[in-house]
PDB file of N, CA and C in Angstrom:
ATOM      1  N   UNK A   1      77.522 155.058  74.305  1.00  0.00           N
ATOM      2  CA  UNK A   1      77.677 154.328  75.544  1.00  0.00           C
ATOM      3  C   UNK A   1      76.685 153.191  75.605  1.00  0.00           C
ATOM      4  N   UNK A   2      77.155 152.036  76.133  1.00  0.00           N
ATOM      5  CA  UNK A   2      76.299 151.288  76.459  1.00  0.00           C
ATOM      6  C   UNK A   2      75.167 151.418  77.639  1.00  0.00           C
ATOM      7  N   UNK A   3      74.417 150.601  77.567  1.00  0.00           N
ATOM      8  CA  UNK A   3      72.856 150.455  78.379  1.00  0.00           C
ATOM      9  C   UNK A   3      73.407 150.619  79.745  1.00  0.00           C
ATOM     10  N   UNK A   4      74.471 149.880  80.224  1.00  0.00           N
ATOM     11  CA  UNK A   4      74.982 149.331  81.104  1.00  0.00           C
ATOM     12  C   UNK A   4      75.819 150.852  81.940  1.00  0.00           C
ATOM     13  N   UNK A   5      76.323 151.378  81.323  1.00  0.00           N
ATOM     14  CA  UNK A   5      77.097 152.817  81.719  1.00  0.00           C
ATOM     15  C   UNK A   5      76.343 153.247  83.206  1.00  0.00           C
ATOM     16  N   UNK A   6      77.869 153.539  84.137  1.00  0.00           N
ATOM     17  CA  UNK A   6      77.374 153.829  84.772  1.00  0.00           C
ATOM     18  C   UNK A   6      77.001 152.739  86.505  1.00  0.00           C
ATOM     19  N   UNK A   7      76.839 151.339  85.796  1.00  0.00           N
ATOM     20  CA  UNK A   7      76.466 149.965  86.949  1.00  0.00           C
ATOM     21  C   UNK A   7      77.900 150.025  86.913  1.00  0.00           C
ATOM     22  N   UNK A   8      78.512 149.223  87.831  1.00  0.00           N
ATOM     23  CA  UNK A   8      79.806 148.649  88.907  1.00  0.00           C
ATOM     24  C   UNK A   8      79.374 147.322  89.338  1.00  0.00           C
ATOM     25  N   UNK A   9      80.805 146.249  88.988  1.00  0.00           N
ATOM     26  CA  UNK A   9      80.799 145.382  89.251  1.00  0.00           C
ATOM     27  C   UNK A   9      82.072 145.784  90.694  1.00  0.00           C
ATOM     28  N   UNK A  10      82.055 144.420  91.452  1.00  0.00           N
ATOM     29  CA  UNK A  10      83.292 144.240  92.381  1.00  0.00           C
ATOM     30  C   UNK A  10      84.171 143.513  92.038  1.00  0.00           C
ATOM     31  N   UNK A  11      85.330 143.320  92.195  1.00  0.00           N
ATOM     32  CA  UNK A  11      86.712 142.663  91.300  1.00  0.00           C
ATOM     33  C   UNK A  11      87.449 142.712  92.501  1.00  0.00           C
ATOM     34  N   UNK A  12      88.488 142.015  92.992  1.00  0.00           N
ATOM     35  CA  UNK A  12      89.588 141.735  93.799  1.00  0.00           C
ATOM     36  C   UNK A  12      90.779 141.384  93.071  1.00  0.00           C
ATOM     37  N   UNK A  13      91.333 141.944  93.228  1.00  0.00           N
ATOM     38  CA  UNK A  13      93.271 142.054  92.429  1.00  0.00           C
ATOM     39  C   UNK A  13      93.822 141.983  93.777  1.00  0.00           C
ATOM     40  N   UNK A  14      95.140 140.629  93.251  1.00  0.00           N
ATOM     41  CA  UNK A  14      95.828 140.375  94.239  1.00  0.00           C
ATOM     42  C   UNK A  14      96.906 140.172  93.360  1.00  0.00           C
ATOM     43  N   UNK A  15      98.032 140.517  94.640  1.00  0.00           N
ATOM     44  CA  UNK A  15      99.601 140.128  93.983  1.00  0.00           C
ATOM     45  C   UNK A  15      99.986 139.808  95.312  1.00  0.00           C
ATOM     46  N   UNK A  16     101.164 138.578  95.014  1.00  0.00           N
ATOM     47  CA  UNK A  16     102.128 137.968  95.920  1.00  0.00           C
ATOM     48  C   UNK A  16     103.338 138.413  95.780  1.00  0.00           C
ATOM     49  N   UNK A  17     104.157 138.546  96.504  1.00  0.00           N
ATOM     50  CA  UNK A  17     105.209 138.666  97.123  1.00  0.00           C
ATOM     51  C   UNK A  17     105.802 137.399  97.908  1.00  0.00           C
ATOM     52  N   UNK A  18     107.193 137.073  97.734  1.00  0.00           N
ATOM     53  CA  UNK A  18     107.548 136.375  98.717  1.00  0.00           C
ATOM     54  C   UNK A  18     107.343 136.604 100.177  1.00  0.00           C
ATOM     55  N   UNK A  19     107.190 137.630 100.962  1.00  0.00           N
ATOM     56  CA  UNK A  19     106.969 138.175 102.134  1.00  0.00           C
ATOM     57  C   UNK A  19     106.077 139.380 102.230  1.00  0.00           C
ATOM     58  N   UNK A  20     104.746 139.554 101.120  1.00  0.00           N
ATOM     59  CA  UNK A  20     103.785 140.344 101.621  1.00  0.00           C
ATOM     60  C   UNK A  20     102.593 139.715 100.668  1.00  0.00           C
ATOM     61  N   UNK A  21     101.601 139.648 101.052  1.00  0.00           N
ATOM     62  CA  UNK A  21     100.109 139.853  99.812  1.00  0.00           C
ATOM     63  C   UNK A  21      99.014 140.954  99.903  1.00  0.00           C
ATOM     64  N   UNK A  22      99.399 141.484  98.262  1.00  0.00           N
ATOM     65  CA  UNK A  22      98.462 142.938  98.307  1.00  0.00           C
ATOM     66  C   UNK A  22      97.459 142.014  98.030  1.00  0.00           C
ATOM     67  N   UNK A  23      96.089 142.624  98.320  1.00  0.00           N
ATOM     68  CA  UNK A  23      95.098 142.297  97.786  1.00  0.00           C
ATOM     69  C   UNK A  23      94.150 143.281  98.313  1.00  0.00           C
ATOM     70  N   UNK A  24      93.385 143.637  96.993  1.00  0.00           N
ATOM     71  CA  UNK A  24      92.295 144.736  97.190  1.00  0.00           C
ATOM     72  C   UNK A  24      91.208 144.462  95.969  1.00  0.00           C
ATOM     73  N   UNK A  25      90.204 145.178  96.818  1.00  0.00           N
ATOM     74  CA  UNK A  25      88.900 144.867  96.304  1.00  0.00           C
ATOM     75  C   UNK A  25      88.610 146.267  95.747  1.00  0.00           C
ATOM     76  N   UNK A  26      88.049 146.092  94.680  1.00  0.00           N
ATOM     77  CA  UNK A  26      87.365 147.367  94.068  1.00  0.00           C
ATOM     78  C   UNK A  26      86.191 147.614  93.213  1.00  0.00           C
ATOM     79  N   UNK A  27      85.433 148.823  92.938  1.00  0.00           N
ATOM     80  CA  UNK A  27      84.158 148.541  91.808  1.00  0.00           C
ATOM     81  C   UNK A  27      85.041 149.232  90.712  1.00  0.00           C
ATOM     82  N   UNK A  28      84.645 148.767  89.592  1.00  0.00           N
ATOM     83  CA  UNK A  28      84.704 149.221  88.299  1.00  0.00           C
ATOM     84  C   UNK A  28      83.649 149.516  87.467  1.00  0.00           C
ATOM     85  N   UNK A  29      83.719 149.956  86.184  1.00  0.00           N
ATOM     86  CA  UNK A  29      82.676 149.763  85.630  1.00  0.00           C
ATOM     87  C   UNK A  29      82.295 148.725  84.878  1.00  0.00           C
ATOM     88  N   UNK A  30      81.128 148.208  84.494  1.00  0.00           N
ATOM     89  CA  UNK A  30      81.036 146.614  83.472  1.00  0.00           C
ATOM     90  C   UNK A  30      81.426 146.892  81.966  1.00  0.00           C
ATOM     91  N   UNK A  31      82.392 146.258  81.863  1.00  0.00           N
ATOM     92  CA  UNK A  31      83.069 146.495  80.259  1.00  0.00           C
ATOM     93  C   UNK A  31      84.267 146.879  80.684  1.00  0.00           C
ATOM     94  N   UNK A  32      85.042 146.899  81.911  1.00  0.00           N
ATOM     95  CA  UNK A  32      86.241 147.243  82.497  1.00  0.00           C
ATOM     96  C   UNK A  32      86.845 145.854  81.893  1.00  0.00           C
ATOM     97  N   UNK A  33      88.224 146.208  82.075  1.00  0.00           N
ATOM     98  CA  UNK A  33      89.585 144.996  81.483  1.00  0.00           C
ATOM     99  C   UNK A  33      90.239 145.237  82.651  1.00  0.00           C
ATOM    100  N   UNK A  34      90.779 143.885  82.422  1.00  0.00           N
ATOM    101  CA  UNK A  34      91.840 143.858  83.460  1.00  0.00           C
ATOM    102  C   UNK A  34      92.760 144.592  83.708  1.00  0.00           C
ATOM    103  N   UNK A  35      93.584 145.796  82.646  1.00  0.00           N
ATOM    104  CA  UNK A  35      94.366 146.287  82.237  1.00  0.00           C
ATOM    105  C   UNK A  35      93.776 147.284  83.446  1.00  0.00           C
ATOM    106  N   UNK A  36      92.412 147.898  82.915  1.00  0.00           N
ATOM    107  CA  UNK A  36      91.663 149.142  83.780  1.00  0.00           C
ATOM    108  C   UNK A  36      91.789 149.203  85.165  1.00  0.00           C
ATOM    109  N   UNK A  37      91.200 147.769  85.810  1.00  0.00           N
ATOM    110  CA  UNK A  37      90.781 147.548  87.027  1.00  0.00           C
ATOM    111  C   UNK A  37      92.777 147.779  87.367  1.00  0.00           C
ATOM    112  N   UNK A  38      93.850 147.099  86.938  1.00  0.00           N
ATOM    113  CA  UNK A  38      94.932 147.313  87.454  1.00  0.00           C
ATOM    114  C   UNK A  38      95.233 148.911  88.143  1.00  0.00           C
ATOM    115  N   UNK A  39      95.119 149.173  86.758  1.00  0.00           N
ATOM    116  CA  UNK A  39      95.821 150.887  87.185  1.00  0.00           C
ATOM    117  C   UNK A  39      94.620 151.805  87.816  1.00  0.00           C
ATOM    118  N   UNK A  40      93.143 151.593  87.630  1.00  0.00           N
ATOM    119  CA  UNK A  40      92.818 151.924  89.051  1.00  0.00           C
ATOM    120  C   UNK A  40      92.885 151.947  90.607  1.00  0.00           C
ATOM    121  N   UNK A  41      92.828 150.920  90.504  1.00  0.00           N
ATOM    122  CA  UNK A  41      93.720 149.894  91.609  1.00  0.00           C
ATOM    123  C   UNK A  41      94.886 150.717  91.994  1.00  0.00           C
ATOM    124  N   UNK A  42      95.932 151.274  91.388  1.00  0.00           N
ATOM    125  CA  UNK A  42      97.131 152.021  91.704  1.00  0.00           C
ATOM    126  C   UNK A  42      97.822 150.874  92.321  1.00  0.00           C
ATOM    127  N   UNK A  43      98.277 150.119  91.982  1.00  0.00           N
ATOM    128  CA  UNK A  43      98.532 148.292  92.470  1.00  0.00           C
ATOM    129  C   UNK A  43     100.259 148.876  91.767  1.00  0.00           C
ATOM    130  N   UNK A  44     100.076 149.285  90.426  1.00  0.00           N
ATOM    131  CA  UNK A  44     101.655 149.094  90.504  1.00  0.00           C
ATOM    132  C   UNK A  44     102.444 150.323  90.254  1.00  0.00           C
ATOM    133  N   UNK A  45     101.735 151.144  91.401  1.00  0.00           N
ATOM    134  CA  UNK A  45     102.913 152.330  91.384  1.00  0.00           C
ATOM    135  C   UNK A  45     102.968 151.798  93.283  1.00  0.00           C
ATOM    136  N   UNK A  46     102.263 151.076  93.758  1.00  0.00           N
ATOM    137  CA  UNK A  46     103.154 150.895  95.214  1.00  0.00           C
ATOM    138  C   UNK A  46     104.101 149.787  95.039  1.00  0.00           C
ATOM    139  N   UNK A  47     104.446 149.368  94.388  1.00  0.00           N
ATOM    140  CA  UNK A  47     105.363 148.289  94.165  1.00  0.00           C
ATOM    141  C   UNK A  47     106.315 148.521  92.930  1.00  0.00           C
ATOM    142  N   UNK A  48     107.183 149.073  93.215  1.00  0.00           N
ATOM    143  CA  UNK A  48     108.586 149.617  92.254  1.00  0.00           C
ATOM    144  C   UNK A  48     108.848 148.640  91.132  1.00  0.00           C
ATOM    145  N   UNK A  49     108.556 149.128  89.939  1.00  0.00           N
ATOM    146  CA  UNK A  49     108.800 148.483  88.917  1.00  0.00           C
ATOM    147  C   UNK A  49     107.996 147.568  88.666  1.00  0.00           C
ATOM    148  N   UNK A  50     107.004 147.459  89.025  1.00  0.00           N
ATOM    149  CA  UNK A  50     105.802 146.242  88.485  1.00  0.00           C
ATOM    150  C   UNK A  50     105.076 146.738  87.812  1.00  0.00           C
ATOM    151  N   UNK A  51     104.663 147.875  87.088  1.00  0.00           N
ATOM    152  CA  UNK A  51     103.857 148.343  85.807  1.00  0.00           C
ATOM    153  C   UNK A  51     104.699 147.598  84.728  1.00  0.00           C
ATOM    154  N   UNK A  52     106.211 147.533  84.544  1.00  0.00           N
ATOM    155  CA  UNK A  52     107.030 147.218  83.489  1.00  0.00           C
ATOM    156  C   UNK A  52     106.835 146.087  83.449  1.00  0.00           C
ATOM    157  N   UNK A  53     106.771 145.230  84.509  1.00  0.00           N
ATOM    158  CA  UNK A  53     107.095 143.580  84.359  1.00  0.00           C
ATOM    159  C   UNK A  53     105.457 142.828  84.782  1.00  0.00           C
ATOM    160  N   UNK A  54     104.313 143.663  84.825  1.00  0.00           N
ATOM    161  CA  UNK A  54     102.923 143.148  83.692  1.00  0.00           C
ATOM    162  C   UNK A  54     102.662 142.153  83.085  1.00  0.00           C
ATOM    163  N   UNK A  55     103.051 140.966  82.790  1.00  0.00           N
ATOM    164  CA  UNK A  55     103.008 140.074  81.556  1.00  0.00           C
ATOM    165  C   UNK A  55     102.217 139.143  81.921  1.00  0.00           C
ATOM    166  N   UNK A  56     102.131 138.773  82.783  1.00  0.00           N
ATOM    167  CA  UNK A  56     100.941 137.275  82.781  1.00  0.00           C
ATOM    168  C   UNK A  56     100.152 137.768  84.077  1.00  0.00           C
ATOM    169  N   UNK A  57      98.700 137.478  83.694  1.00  0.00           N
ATOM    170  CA  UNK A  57      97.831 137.754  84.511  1.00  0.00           C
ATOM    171  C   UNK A  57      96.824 136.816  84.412  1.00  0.00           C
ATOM    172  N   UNK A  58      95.992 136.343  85.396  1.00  0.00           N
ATOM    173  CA  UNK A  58      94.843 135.648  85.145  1.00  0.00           C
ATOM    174  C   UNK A  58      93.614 136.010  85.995  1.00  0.00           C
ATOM    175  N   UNK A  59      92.921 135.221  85.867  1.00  0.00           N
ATOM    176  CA  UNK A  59      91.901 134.945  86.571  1.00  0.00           C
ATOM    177  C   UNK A  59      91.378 133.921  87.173  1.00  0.00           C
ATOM    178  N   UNK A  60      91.204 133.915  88.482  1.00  0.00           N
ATOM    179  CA  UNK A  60      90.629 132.563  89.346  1.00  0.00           C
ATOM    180  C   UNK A  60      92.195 131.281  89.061  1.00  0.00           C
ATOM    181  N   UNK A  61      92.738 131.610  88.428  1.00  0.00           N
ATOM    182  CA  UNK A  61      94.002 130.787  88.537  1.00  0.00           C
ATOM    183  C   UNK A  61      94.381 130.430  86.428  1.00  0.00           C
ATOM    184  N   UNK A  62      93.295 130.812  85.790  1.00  0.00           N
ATOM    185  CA  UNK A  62      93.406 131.096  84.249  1.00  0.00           C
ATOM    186  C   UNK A  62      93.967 131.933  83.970  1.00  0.00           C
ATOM    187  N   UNK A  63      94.830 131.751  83.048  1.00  0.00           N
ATOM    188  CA  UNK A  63      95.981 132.777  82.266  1.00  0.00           C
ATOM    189  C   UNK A  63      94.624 133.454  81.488  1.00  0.00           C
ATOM    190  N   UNK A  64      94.880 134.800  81.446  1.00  0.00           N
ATOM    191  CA  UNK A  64      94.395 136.040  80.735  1.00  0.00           C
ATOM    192  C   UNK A  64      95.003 136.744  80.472  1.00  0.00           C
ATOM    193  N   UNK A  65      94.807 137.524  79.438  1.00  0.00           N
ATOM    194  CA  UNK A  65      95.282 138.791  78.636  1.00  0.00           C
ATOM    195  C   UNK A  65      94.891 139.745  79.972  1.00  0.00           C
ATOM    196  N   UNK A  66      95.358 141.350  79.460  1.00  0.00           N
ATOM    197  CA  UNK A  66      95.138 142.325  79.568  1.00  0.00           C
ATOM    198  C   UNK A  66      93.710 142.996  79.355  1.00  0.00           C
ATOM    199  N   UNK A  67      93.460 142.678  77.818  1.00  0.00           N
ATOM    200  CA  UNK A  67      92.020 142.865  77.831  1.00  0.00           C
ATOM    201  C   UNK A  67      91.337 142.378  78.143  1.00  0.00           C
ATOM    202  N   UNK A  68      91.039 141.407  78.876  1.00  0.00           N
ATOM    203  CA  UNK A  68      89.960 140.454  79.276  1.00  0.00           C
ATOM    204  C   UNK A  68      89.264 141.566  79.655  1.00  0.00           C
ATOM    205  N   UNK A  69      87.902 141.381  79.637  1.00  0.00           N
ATOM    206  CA  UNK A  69      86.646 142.309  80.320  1.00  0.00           C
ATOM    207  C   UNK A  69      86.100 141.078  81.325  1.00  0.00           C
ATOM    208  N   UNK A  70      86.165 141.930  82.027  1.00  0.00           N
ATOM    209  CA  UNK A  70      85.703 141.855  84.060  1.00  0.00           C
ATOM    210  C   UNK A  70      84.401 141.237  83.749  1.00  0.00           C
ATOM    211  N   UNK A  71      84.542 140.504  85.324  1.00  0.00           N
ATOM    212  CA  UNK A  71      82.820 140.197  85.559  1.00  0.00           C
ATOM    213  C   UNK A  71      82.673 140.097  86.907  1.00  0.00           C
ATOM    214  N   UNK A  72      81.447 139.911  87.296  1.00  0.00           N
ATOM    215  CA  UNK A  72      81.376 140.585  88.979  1.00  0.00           C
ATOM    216  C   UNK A  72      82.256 139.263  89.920  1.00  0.00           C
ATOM    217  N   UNK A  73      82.433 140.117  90.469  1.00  0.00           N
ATOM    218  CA  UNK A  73      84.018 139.766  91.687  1.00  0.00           C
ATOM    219  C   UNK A  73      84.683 138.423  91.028  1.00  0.00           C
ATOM    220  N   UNK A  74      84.997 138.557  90.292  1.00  0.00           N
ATOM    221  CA  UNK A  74      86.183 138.192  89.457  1.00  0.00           C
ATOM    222  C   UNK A  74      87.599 138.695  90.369  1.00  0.00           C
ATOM    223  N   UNK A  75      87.980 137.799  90.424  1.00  0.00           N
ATOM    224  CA  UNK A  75      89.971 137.748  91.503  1.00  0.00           C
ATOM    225  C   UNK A  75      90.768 137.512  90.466  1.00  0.00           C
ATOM    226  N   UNK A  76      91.502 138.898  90.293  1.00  0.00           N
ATOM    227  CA  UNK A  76      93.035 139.222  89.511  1.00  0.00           C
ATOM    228  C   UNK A  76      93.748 139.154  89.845  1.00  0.00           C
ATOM    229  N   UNK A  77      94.914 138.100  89.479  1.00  0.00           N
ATOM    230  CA  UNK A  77      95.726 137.413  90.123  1.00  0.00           C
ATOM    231  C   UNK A  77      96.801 138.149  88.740  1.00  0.00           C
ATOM    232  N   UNK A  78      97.953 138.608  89.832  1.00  0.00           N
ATOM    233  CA  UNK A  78      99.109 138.977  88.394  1.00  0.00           C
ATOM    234  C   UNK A  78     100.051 138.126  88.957  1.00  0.00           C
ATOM    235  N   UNK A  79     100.776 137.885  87.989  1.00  0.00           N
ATOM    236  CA  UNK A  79     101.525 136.666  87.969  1.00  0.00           C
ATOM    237  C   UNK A  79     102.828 137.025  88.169  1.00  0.00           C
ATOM    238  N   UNK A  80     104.356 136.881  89.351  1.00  0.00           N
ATOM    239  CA  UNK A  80     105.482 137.313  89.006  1.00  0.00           C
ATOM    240  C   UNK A  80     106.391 136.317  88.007  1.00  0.00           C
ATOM    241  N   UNK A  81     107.280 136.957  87.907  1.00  0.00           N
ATOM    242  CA  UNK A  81     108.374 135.852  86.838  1.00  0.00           C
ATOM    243  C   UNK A  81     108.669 134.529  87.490  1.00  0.00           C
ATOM    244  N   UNK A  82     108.685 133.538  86.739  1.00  0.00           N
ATOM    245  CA  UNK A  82     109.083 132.474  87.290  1.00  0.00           C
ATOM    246  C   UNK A  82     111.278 132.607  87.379  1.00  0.00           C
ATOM    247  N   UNK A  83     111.126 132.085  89.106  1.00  0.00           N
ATOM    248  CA  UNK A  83     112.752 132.665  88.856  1.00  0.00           C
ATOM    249  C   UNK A  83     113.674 131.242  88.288  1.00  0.00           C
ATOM    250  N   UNK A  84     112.793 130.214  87.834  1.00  0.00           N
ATOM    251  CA  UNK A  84     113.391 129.421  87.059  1.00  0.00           C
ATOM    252  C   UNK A  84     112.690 128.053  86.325  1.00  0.00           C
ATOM    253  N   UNK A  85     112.964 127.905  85.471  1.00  0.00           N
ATOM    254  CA  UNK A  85     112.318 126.841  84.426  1.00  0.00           C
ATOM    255  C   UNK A  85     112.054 125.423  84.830  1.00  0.00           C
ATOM    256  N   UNK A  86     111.124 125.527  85.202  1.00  0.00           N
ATOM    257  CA  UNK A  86     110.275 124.483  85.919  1.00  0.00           C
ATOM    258  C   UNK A  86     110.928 122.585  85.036  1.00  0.00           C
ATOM    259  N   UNK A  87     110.685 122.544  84.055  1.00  0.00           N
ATOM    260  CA  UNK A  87     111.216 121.767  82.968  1.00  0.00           C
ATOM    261  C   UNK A  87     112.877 121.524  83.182  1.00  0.00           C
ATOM    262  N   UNK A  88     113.366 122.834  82.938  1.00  0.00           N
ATOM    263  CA  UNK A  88     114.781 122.328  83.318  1.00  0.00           C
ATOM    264  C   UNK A  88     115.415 122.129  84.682  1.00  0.00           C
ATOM    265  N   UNK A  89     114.793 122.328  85.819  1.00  0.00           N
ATOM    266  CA  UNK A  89     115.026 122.325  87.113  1.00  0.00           C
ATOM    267  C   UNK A  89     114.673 120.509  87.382  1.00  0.00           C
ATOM    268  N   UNK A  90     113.785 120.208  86.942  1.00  0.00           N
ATOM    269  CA  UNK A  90     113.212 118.709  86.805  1.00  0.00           C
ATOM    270  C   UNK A  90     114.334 117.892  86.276  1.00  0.00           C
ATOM    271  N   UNK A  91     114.350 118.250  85.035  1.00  0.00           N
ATOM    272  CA  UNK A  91     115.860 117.516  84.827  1.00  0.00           C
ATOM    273  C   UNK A  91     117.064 117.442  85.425  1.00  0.00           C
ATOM    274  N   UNK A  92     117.337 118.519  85.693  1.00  0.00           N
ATOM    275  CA  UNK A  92     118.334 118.995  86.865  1.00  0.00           C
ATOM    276  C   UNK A  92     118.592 117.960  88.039  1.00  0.00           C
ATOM    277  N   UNK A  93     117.458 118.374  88.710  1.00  0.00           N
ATOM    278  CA  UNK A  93     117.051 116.966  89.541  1.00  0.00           C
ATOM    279  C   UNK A  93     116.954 115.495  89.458  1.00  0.00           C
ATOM    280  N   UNK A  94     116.394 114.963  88.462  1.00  0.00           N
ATOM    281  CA  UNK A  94     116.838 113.831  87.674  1.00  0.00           C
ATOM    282  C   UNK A  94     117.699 113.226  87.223  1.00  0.00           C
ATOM    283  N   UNK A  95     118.564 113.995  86.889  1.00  0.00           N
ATOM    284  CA  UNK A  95     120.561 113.734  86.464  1.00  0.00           C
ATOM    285  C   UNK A  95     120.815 113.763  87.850  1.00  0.00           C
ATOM    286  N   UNK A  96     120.483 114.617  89.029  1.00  0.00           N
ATOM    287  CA  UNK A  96     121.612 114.421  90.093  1.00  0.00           C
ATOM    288  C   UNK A  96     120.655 113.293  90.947  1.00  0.00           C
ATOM    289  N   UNK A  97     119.948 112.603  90.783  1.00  0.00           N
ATOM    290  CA  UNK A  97     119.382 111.299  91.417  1.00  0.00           C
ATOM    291  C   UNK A  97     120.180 110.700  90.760  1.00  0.00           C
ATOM    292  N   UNK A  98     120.265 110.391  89.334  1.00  0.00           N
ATOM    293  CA  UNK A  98     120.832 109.560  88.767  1.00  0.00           C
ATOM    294  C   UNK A  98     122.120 109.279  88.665  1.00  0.00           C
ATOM    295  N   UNK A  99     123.128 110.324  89.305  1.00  0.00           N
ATOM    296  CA  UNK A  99     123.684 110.194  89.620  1.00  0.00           C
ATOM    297  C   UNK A  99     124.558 109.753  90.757  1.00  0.00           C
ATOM    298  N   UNK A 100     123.637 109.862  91.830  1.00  0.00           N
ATOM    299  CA  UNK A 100     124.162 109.742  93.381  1.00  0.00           C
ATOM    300  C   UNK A 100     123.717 108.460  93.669  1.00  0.00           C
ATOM    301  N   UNK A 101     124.724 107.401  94.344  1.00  0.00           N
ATOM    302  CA  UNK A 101     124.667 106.078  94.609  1.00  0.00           C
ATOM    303  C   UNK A 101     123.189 105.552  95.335  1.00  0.00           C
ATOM    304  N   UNK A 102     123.402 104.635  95.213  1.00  0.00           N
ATOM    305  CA  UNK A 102     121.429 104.086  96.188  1.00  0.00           C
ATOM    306  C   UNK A 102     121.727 103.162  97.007  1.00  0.00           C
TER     307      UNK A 102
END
């Protein structure tokens, strides 16, 4: 074990919803991952099916892994799916300007 075993940092994990925001604060231990602080947290067994769909997470608004190791009150931000392609929605938009008279 490290020197450290034992100290607790504070961390805040938040998730959005279109119509709710969890957000909770918690201690962990130092050398905790993001992965840890999640499922302590119990963050995604109140929200149906969000352990599976996991994939992008950051910090302070930085894309991070899973393993990232924590640092004191560090804000975990999990990321939902984008429900559409930012890039092709732009274009999208662009053809139908370009299309419609001026």
């Amino acid at each position: 074990m490290s020197e450290a075993a034992g100290q607790m940092i504070e961390v805040e994990i938040v998730y959005a919803l279109p119509h709710e925001q969890a957000r909770q604060k918690l201690r962990v231990p130092i050398g905790a991952t993001i992965a840890q602080a999640i499922g302590q947290a119990g963050i995604a067994q109140r929200y149906t099916g969000l352990a599976a769909r996991i994939e992008s997470v950051g910090v302070f608004g930085r894309r991070a892994d899973l393993s990232t190791v924590l640092r004191e009150f560090d804000r975990i931000e999990i990321y939902r799916p984008l429900m559409a392609d930012p890039k092709e929605s732009r274009r999208t938009r662009a053809q139908s300007a370009a299309k419609s008279p001026r």
